[in-house]
C-alpha atoms as a PDB file:
ATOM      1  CA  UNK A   1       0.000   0.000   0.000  1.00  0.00           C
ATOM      2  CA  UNK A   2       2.394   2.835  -0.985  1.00  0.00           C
ATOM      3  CA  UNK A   3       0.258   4.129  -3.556  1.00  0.00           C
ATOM      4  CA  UNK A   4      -1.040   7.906  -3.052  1.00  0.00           C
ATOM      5  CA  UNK A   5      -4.870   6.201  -3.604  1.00  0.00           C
ATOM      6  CA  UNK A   6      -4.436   3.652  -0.623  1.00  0.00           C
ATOM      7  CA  UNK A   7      -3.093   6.165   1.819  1.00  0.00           C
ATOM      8  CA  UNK A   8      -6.736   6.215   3.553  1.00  0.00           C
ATOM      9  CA  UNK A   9      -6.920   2.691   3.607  1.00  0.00           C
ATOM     10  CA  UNK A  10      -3.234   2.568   4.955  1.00  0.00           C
ATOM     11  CA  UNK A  11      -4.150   4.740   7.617  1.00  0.00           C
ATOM     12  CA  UNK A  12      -7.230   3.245   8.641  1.00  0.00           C
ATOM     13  CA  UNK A  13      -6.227  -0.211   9.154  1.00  0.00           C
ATOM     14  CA  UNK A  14      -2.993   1.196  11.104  1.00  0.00           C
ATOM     15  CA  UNK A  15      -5.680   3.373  13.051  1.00  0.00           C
ATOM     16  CA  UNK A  16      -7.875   0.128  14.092  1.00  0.00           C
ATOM     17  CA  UNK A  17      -4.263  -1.743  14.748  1.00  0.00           C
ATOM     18  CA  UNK A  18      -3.501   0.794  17.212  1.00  0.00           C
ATOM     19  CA  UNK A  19      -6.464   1.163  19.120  1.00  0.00           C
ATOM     20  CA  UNK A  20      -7.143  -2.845  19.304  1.00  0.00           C
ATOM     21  CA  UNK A  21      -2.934  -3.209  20.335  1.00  0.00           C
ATOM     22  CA  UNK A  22      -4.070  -0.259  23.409  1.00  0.00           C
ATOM     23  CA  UNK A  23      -7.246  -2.485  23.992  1.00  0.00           C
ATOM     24  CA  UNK A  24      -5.577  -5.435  24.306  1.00  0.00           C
ATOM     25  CA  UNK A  25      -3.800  -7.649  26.624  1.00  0.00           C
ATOM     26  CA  UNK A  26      -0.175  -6.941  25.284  1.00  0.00           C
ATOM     27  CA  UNK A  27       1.819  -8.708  28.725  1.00  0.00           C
ATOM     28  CA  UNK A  28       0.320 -12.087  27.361  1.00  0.00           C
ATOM     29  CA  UNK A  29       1.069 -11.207  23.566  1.00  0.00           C
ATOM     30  CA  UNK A  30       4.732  -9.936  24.472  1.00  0.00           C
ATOM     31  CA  UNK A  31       5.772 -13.103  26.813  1.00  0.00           C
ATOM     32  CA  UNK A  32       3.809 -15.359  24.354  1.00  0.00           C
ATOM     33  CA  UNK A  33       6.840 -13.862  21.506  1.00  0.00           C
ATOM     34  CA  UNK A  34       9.463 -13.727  24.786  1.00  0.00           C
ATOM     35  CA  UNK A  35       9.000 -17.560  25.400  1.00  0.00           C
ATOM     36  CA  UNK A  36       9.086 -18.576  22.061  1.00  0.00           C
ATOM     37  CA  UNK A  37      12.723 -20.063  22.175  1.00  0.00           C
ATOM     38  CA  UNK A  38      13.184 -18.426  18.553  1.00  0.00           C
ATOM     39  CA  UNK A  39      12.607 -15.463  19.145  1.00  0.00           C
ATOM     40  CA  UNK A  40      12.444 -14.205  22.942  1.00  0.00           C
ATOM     41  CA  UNK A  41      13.321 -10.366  23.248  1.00  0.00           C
ATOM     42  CA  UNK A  42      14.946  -9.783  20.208  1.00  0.00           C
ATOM     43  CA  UNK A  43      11.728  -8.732  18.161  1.00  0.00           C
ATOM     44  CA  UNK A  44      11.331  -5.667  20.399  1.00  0.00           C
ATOM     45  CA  UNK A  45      13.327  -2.334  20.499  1.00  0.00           C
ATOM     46  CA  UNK A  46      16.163  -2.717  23.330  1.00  0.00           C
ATOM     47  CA  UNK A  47      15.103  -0.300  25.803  1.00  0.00           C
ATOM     48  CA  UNK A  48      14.466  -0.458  29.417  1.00  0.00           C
ATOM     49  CA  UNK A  49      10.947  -2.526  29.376  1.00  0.00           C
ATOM     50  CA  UNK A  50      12.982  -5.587  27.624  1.00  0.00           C
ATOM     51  CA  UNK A  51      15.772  -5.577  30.243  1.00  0.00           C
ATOM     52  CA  UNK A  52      15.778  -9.727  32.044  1.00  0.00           C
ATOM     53  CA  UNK A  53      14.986  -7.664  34.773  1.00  0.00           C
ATOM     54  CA  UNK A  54      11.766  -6.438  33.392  1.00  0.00           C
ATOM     55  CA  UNK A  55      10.640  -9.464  31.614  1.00  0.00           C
ATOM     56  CA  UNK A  56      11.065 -11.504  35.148  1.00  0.00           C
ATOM     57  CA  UNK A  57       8.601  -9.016  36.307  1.00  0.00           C
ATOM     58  CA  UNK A  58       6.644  -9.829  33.531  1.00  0.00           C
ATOM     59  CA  UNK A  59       6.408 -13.201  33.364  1.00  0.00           C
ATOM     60  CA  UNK A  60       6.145 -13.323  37.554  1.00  0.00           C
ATOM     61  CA  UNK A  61       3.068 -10.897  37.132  1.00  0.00           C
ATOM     62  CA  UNK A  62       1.429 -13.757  34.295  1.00  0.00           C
ATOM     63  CA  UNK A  63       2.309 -16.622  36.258  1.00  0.00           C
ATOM     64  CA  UNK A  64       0.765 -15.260  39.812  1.00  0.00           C
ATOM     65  CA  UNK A  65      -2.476 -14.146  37.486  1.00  0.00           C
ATOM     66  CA  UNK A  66      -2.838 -17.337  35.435  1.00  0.00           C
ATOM     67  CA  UNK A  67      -2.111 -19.894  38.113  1.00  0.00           C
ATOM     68  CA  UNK A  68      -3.466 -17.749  41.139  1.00  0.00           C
ATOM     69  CA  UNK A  69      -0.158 -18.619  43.338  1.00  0.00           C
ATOM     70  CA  UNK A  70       3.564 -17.440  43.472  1.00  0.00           C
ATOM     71  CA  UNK A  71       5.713 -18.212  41.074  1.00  0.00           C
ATOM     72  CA  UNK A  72       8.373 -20.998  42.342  1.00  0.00           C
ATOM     73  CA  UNK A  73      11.341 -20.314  44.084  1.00  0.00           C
ATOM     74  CA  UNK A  74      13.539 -20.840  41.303  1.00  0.00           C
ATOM     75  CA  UNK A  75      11.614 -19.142  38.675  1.00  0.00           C
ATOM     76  CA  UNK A  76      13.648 -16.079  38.336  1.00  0.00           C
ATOM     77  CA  UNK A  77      16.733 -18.265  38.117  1.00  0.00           C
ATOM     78  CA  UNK A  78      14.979 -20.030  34.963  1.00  0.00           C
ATOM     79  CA  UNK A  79      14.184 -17.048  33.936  1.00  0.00           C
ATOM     80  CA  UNK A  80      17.528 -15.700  33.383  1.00  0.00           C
ATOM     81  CA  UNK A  81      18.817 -18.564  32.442  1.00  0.00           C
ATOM     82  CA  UNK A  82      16.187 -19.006  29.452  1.00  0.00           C
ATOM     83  CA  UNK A  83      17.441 -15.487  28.376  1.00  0.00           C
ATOM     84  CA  UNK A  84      20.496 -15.466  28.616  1.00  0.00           C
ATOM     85  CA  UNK A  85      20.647 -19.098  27.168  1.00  0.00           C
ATOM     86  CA  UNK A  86      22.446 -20.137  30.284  1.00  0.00           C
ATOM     87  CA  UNK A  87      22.344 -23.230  32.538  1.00  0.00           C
ATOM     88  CA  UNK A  88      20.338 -25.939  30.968  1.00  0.00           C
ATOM     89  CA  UNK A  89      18.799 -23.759  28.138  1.00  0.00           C
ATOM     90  CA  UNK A  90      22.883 -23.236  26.927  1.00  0.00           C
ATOM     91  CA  UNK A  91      21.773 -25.538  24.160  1.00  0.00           C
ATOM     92  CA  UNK A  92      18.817 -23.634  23.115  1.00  0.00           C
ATOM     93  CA  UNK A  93      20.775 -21.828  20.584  1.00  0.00           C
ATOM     94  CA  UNK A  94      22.016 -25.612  18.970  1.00  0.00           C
ATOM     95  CA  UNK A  95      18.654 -27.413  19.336  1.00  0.00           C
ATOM     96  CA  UNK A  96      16.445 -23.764  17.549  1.00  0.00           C
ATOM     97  CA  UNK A  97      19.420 -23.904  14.406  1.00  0.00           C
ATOM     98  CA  UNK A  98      18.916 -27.617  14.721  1.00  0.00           C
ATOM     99  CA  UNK A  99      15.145 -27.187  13.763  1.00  0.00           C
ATOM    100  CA  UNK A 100      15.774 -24.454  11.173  1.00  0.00           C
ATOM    101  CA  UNK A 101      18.143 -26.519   9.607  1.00  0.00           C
ATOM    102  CA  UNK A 102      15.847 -29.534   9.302  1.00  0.00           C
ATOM    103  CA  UNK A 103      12.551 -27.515   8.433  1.00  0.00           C
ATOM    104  CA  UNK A 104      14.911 -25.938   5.443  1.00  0.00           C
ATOM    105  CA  UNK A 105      15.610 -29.720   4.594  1.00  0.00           C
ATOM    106  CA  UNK A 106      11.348 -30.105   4.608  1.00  0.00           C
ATOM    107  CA  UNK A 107      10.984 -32.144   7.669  1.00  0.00           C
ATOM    108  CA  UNK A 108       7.785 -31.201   9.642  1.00  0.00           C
ATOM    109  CA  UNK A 109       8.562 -30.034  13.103  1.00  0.00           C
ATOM    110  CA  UNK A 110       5.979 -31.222  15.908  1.00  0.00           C
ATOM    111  CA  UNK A 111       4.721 -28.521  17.981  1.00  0.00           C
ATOM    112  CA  UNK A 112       6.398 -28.554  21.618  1.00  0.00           C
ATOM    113  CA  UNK A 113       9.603 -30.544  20.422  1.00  0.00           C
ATOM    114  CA  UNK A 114      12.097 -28.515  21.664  1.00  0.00           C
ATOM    115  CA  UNK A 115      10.062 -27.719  24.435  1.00  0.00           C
ATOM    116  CA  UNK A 116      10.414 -31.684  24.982  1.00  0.00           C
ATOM    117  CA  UNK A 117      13.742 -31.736  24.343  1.00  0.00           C
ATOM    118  CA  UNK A 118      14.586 -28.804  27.058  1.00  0.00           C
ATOM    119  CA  UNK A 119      12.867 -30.817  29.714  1.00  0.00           C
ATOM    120  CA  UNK A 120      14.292 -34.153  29.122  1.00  0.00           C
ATOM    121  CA  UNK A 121      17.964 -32.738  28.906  1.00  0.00           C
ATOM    122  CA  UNK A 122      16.730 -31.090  31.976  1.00  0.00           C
ATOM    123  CA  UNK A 123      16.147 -34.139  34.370  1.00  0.00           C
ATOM    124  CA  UNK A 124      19.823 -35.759  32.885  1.00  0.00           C
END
């Protein structure tokens, strides 16, 4: 839509974006991207609401209001080690280009495999 002609219709559906995005739930949309192992914080600007510390606040905010309890004790620990690709999730990096790789080859990847993975290399 770069024509002159579709600049109203442009600017209309960005208008309805915007005020559905305000409307919306965006901690569940953000930590639904954050937790995706592909992508975590890296589609968002860097800035001070996408420091670990923030997103622990985040996600500790979701998990009290989904689950109606505290997160576990070592939550925050998970936490950082998920983003910074640390502890047991240091292999997150090999298992994601692991996937790409084979999808690129056109083998189906089953949903919650690496999540699988994670938790089996986990309890070794």
């Amino acid at each position: 839509m770069v024509q002159p002609e579709d600049a109203a219709a442009r600017d209309a559906i960005l208008n309805s974006l915007e005020k559905r995005w305000r409307a919306a739930d965006q901690d569940v949309f953000i930590a639904t991207v954050i937790v995706n192992p592909f992508f975590q914080a890296s589609p968002f600007s860097p800035g001070p609401c996408f420091v670990v510390v923030h997103i622990k606040v985040l996600l500790s905010s979701l998990y009290t209001r989904f689950f109606k309890s505290q997160p576990p004790l070592n939550f925050f620990t998970e936490v950082y080690d998920y983003l910074t690709r640390s502890g047991c999730y240091s292999v997150l990096e090999l298992i994601c280009s692991t996937y790409v790789l084979r999808q690129k080859s056109e083998v189906s990847i089953v949903p919650f495999t690496i999540i699988s993975v994670l938790t089996n290399y986990n309890r070794s």
